[in-house]
N, C-alpha and C. Protein backbone atom coordinates (compact mmCIF):
# COMPACT_ATOMS: atom_id res chain seq x y z
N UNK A 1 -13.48 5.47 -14.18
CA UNK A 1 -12.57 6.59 -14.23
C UNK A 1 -12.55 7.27 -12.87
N UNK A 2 -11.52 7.84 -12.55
CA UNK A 2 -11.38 8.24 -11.32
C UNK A 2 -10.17 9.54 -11.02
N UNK A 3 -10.66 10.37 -10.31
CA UNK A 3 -9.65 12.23 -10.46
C UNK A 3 -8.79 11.34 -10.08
N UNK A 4 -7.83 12.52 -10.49
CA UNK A 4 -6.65 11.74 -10.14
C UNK A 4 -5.68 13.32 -10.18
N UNK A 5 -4.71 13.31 -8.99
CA UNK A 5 -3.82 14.70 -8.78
C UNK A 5 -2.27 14.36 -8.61
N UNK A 6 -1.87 15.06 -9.60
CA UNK A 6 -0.43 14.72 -10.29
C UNK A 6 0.42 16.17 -9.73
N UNK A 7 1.47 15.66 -8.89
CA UNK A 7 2.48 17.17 -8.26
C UNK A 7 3.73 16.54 -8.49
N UNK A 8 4.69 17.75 -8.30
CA UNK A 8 6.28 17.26 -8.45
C UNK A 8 6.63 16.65 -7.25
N UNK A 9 7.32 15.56 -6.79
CA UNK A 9 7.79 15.31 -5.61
C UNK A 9 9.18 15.86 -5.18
N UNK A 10 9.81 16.36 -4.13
CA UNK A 10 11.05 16.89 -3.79
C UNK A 10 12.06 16.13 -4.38
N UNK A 11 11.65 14.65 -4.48
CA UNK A 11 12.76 14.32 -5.38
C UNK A 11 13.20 14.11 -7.07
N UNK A 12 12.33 15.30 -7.34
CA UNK A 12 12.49 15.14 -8.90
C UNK A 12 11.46 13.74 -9.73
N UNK A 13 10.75 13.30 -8.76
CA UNK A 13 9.67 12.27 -9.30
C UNK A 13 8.49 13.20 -9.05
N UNK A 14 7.48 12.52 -10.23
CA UNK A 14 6.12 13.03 -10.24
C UNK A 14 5.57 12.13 -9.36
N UNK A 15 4.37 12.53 -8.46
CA UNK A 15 3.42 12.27 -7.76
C UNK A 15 2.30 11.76 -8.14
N UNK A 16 1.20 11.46 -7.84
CA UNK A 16 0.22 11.10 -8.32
C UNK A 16 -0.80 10.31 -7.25
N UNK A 17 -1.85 10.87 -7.38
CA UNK A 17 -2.78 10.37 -5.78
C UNK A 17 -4.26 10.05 -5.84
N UNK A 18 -4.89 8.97 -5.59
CA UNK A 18 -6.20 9.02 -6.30
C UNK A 18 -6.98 9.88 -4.59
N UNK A 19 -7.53 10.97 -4.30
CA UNK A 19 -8.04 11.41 -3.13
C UNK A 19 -9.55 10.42 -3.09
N UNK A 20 -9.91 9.48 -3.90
CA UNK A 20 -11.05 9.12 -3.13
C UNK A 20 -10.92 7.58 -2.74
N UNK A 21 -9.47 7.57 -3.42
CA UNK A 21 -9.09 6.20 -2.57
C UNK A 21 -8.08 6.30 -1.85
N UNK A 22 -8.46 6.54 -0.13
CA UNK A 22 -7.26 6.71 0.58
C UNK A 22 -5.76 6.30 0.38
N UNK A 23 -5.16 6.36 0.48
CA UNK A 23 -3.82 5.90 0.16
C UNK A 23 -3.21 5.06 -0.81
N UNK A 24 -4.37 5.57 -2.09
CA UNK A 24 -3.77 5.10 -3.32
C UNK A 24 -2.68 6.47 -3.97
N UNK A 25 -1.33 5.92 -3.95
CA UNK A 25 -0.67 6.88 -4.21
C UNK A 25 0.63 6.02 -5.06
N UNK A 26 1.03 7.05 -6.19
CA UNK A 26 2.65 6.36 -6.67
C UNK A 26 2.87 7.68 -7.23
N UNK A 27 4.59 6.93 -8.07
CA UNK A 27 5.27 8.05 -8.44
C UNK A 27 5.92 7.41 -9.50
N UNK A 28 6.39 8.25 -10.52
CA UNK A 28 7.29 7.96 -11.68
C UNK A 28 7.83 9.25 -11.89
N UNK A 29 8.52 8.92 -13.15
CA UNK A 29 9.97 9.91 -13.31
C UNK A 29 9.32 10.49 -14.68
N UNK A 30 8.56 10.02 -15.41
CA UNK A 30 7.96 10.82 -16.25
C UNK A 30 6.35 10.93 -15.72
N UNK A 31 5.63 11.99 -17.00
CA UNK A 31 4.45 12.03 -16.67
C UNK A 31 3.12 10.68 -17.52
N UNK A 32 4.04 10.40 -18.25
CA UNK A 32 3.91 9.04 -18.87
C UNK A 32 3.59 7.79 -17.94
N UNK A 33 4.92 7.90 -17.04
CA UNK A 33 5.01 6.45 -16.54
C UNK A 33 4.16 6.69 -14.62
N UNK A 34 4.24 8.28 -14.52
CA UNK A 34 3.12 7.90 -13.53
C UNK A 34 1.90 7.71 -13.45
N UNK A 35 1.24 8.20 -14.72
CA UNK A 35 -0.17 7.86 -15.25
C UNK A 35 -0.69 6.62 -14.90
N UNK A 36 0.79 5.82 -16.07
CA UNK A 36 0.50 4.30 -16.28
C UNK A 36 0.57 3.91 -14.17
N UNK A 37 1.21 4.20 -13.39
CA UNK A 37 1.18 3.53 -12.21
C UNK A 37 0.21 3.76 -11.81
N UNK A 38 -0.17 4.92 -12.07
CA UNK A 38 -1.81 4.79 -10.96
C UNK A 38 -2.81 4.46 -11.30
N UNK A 39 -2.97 4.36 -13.00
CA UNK A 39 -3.82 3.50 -13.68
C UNK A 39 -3.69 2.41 -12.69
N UNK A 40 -2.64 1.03 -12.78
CA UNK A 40 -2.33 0.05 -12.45
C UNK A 40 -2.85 0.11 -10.59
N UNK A 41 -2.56 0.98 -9.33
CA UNK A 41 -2.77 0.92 -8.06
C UNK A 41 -4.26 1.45 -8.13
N UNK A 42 -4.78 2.06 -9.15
CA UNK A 42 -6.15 2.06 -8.94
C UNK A 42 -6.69 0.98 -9.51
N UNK A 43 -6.49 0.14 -10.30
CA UNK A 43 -7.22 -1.43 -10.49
C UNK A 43 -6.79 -1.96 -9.33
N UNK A 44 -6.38 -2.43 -8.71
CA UNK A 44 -5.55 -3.16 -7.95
C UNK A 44 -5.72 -2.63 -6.44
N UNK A 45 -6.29 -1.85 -5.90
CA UNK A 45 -6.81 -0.90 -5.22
C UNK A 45 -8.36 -1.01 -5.35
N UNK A 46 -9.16 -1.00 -6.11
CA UNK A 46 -10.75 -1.82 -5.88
C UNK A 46 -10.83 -3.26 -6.55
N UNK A 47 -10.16 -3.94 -7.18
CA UNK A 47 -9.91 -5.22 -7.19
C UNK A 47 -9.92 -5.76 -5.69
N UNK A 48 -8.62 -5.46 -4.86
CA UNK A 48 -8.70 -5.53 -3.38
C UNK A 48 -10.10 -5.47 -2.32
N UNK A 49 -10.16 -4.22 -2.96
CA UNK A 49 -11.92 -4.28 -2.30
C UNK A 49 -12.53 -5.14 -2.64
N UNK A 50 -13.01 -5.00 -3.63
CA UNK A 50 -14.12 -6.13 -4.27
C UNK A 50 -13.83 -8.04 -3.39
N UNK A 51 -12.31 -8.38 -3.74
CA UNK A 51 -11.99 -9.42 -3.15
C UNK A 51 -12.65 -9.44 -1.50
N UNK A 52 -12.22 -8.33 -0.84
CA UNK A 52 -12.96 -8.21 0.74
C UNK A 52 -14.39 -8.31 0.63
N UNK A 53 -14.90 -8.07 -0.86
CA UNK A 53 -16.47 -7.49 -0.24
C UNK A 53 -16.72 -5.86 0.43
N UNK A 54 -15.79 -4.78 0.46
CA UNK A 54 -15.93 -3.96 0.41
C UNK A 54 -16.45 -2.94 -0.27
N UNK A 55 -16.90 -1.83 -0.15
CA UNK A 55 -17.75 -0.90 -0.68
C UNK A 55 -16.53 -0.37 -1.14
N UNK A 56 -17.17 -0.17 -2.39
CA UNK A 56 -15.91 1.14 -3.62
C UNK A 56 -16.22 2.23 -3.24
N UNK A 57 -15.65 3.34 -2.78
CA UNK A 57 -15.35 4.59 -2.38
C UNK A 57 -16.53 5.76 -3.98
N UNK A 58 -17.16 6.26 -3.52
CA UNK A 58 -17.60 7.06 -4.78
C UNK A 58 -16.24 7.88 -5.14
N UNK A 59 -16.55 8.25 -6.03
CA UNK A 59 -15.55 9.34 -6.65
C UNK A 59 -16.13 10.98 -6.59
N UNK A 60 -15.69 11.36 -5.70
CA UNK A 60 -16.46 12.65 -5.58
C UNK A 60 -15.89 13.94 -5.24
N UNK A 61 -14.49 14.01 -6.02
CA UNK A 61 -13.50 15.25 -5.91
C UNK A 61 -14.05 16.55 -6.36
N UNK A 62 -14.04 17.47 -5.65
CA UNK A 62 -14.26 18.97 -6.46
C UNK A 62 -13.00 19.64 -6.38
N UNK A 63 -13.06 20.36 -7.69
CA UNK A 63 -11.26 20.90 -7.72
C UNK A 63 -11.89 22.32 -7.70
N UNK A 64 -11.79 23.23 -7.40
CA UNK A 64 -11.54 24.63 -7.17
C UNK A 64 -10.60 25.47 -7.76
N UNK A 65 -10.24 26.21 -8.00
CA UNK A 65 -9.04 27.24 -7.87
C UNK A 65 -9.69 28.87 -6.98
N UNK A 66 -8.65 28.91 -6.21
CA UNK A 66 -8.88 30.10 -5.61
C UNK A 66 -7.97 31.19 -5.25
């Protein structure tokens, strides 16, 4: 499991960004179907690693409000 931060994009698509995996990022038009994408670019996103032999990123977001 992995945080995961969901915003509106300017173009009327939702956002969605995993911050501890650099530039794992997508978007959909519901909040449904961007879930399901970043589910999908975060397998596929340490799958990748793993194939390199790379180290998986910890997951280590702190959310705040201030």
């Amino acid at each position: 499991m992995r945080q995961v931060i969901i915003y509106s994009g300017e173009d009327g698509y939702l956002i969605a960004e995993c911050p501890s995996l650099p530039g794992c990022i997508t978007q959909g038009k519901t909040k449904e179907a961007v879930i399901d994408n970043i589910k999908e670019a975060i397998e596929l996103y340490i799958e990748t690693l793993l194939e390199r032999n790379a180290a998986v990123p910890e997951d280590t977001l702190e959310v705040l409000q201030v």
